[in-house]
Protein backbone atom coordinates (compact mmCIF):
# COMPACT_ATOMS: atom_id res chain seq x y z
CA UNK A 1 129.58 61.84 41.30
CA UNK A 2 130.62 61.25 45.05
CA UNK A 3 132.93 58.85 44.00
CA UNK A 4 134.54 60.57 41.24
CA UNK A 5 135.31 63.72 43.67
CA UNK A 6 136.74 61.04 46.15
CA UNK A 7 138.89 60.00 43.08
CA UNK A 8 140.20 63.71 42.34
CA UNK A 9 140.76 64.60 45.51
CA UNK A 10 142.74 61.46 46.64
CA UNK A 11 144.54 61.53 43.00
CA UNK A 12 145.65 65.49 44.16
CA UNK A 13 146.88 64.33 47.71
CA UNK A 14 148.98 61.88 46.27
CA UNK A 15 150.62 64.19 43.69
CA UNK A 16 154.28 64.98 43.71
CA UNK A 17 155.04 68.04 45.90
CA UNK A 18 156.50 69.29 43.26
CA UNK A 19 152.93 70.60 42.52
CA UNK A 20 153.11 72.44 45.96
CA UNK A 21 155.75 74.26 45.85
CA UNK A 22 155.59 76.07 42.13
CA UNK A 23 157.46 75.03 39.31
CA UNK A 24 159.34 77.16 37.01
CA UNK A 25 158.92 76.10 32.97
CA UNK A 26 162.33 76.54 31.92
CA UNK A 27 161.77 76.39 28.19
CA UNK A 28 159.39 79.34 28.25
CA UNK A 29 161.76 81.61 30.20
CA UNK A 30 160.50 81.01 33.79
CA UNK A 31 161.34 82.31 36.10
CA UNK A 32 162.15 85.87 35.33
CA UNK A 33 161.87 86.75 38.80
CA UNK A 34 162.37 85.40 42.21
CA UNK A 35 163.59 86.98 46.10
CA UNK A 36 165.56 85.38 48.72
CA UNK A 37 168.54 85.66 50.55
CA UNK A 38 172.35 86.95 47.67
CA UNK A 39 175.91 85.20 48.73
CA UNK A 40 178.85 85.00 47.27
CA UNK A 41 180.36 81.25 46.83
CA UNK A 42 183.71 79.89 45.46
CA UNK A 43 182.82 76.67 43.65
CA UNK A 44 184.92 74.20 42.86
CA UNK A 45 185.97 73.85 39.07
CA UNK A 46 187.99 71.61 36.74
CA UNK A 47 189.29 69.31 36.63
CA UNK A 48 187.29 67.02 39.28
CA UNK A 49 184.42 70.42 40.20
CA UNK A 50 184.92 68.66 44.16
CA UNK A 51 187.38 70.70 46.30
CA UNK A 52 189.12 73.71 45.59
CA UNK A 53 191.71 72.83 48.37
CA UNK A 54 192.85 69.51 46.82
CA UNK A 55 193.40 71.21 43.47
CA UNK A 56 190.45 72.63 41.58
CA UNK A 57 189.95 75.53 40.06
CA UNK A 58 187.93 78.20 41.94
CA UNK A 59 184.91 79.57 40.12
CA UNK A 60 183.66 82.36 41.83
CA UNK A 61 179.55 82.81 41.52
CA UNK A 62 176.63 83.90 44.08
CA UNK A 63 173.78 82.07 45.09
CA UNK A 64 170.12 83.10 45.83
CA UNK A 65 168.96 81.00 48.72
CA UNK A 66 164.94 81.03 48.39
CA UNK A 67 162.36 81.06 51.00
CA UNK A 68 160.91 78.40 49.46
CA UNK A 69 161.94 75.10 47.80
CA UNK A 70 160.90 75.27 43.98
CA UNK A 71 161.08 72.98 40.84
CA UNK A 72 161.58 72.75 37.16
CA UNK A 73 159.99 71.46 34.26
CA UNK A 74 160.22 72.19 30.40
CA UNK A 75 163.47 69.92 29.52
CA UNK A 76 162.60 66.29 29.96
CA UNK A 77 167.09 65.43 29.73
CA UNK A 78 167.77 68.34 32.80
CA UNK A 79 164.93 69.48 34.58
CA UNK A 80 162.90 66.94 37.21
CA UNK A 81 160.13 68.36 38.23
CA UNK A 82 159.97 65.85 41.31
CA UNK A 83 163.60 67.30 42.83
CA UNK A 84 162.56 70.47 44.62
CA UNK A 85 165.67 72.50 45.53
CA UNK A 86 166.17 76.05 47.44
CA UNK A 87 169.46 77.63 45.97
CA UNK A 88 169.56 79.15 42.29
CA UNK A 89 173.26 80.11 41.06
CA UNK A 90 173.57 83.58 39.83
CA UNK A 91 175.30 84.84 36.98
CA UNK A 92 176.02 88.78 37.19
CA UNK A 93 175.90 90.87 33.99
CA UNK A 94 178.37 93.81 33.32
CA UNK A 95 174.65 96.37 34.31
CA UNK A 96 174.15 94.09 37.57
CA UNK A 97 177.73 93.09 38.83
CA UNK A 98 178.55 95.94 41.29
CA UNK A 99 174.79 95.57 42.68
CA UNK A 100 175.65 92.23 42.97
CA UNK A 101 178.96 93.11 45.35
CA UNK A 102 176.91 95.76 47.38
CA UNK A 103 173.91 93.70 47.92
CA UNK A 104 175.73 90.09 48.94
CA UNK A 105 174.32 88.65 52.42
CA UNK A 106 171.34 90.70 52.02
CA UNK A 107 168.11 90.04 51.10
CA UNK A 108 167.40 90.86 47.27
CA UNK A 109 164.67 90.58 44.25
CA UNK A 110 166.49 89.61 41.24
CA UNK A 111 165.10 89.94 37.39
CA UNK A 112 165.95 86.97 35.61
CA UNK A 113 167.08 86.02 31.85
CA UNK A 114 168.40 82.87 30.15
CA UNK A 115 167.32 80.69 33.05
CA UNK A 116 168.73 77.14 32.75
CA UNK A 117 169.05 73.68 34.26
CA UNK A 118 172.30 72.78 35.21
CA UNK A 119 173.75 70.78 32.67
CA UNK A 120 177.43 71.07 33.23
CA UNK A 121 180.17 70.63 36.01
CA UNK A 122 180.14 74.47 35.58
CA UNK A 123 176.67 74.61 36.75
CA UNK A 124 177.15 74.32 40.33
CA UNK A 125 173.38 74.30 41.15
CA UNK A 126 169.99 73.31 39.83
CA UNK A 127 169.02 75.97 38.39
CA UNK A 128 171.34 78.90 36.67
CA UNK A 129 170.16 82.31 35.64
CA UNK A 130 171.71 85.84 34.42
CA UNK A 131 171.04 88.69 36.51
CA UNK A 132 169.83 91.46 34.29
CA UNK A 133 168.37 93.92 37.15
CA UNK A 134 168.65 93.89 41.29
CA UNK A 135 167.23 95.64 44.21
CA UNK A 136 166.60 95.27 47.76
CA UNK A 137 164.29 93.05 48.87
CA UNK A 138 161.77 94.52 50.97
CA UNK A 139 157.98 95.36 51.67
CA UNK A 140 156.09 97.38 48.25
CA UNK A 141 153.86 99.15 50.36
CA UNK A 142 156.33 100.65 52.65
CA UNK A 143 156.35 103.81 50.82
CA UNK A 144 152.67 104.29 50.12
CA UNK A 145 151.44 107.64 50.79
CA UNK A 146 155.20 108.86 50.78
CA UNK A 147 157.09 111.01 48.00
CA UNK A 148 159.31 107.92 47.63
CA UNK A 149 156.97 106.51 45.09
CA UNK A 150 157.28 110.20 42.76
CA UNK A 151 161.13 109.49 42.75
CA UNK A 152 160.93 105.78 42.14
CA UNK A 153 158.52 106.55 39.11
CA UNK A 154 161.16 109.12 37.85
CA UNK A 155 163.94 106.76 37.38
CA UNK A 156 162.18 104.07 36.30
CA UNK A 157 160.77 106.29 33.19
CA UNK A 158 164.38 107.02 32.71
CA UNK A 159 165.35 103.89 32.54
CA UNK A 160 162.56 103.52 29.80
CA UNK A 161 164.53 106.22 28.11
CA UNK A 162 160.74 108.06 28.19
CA UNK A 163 161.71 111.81 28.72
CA UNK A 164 158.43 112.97 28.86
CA UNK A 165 156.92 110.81 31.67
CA UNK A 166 160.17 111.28 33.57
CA UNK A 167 159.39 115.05 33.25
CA UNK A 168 155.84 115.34 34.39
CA UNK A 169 157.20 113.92 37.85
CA UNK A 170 159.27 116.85 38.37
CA UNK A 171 157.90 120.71 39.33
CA UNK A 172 156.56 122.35 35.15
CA UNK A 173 159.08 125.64 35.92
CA UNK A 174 161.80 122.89 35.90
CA UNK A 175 160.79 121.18 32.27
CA UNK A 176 160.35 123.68 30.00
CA UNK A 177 163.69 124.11 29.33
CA UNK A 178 167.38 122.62 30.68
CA UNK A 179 167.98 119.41 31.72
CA UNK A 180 164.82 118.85 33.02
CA UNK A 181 163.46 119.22 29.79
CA UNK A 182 161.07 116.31 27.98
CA UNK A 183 163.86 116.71 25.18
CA UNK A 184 167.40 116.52 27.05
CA UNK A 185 165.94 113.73 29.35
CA UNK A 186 164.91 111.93 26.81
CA UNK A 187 168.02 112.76 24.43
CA UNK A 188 170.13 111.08 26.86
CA UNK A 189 168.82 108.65 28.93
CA UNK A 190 166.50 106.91 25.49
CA UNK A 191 170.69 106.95 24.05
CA UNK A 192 172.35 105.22 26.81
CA UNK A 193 174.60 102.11 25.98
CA UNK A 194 173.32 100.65 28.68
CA UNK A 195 169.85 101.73 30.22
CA UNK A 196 169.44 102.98 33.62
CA UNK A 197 169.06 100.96 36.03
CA UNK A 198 167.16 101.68 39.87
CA UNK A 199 168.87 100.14 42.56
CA UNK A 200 166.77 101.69 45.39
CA UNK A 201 165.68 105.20 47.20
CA UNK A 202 166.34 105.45 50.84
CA UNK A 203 164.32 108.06 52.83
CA UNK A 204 166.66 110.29 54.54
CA UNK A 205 163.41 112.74 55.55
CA UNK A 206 159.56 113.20 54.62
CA UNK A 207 160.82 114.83 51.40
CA UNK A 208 164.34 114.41 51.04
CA UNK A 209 165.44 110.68 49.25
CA UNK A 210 168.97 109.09 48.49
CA UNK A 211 168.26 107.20 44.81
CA UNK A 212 171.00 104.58 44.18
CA UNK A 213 170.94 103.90 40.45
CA UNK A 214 173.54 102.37 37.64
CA UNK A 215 174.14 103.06 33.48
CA UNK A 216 176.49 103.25 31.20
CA UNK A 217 177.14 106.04 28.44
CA UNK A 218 179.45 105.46 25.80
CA UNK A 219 182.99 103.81 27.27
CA UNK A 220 182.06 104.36 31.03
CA UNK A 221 179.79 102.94 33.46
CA UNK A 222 178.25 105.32 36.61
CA UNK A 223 177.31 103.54 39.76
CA UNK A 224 175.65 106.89 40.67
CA UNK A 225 174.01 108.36 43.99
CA UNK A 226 171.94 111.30 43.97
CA UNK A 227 170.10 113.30 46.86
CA UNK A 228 166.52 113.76 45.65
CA UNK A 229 164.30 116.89 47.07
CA UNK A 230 160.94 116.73 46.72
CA UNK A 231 157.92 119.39 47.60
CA UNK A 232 153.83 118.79 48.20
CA UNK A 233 151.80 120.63 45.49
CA UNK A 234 148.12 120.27 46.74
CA UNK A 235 148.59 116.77 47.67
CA UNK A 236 150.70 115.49 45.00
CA UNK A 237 154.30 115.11 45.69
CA UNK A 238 157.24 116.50 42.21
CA UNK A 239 160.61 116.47 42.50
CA UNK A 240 162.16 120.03 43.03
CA UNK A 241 165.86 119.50 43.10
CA UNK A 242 168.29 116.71 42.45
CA UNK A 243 172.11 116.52 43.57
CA UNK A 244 174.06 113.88 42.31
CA UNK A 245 176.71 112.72 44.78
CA UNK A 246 179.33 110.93 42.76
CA UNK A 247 179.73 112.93 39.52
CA UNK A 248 177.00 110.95 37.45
């Protein structure tokens, strides 16, 4: 039995460090999510994908340099689980390219779909992925025991298109009727083209909160800002008022 555990444990030490550092199965849609550090690039395209300045076409693209080196498995022609790598190349989506702009050289969390192994000159690193959602980066906690996370749970239920949980986070004289209401949040936010997206909410006081947030109705897109007011109700914390900044 001694020698057996001897056997594993030597047999795990001498394991790629692929093992170590995580590896992402490709073919089952990993990973959808990942953090590091968003910047733009201009890579170098056809015809030779070497050197923009000695003739190639530029291909502009962002990268997402990781705190830690990761690998791939789940396509035994483009994905070697043994190469560890710390840049992904990000693809923006017409919901996450103007997030994309604000947040460059910044520290991000990106949701992920359609992740790939390079396979082309086109493919400029390892690993390619869509961007289908964006925010800062930052500590979770940070606004425990703060009315940040009432507005943060309002705009992610309307980005559900779910009226009537976005509803119950806002003050009851507000939601009975108006656009406050179960029904009109619901009616338009569950009818968007494109659903809302949160981008982040930025204290500005104890109760007062700027929410950054993106969607698209019917021919237009809103990049929208909105001051968010929020009141203490025997130790719960609603939204009272909300002023949108920008028209949307």
């Amino acid at each position: 039995m001694i020698k057996l555990a001897a056997a594993f444990l030597l047999a795990w030490l001498l394991a790629p460090a692929a093992h170590a550092a995580g590896c992402f199965d490709v073919s089952s849609g990993e990973p959808a999510r990942l953090e590091g550090e968003l910047s733009f690039r201009i890579f170098a395209g056809p015809p030779n994908f070497e050197d923009v300045q000695k003739g190639d076409s530029p291909e502009p693209g962002y990268v997402l340099t990781l705190p830690q080196p990761i690998c791939l498995t789940g396509d035994a022609d483009f994905a070697d689980p043994s190469y560890l790598f710390d840049e992904v190349q990000l693809v923006a989506t017409e919901a996450t390219a103007r997030a994309m702009r604000d947040l460059r050289n910044s520290a991000v969390a990106v949701d992920l779909v359609n992740p790939m192994p390079a396979m082309t000159g086109h493919h400029h690193r390892p690993l390619v992925a869509w961007v289908s959602a964006i925010a800062p980066a930052g500590d979770t906690t940070e606004n425990h025991g703060s009315a940040a996370t009432t507005v943060e749970a309002f705009y992610l239920a309307l980005g559900a298109g779910d009226g009537a949980t976005a509803a119950a986070f806002v003050i009851p004289e507000k939601t009975a009727k108006g656009p406050f209401s179960a029904a009109e949040l619901t009616r338009f936010y569950g009818g968007l083209r494109e659903p809302l997206q949160l981008v982040s909410v930025t204290a500005i006081s104890t109760t007062e909160f700027l929410a950054s947030y993106r969607f698209a109705a019917g021919n237009g897109v809103c990049d929208g800002r909105a001051l968010v007011e929020t009141e203490n109700r025997d130790g719960r914390f609603f939204i009272h008022s909300i002023k949108a900044l920008n028209g949307c």
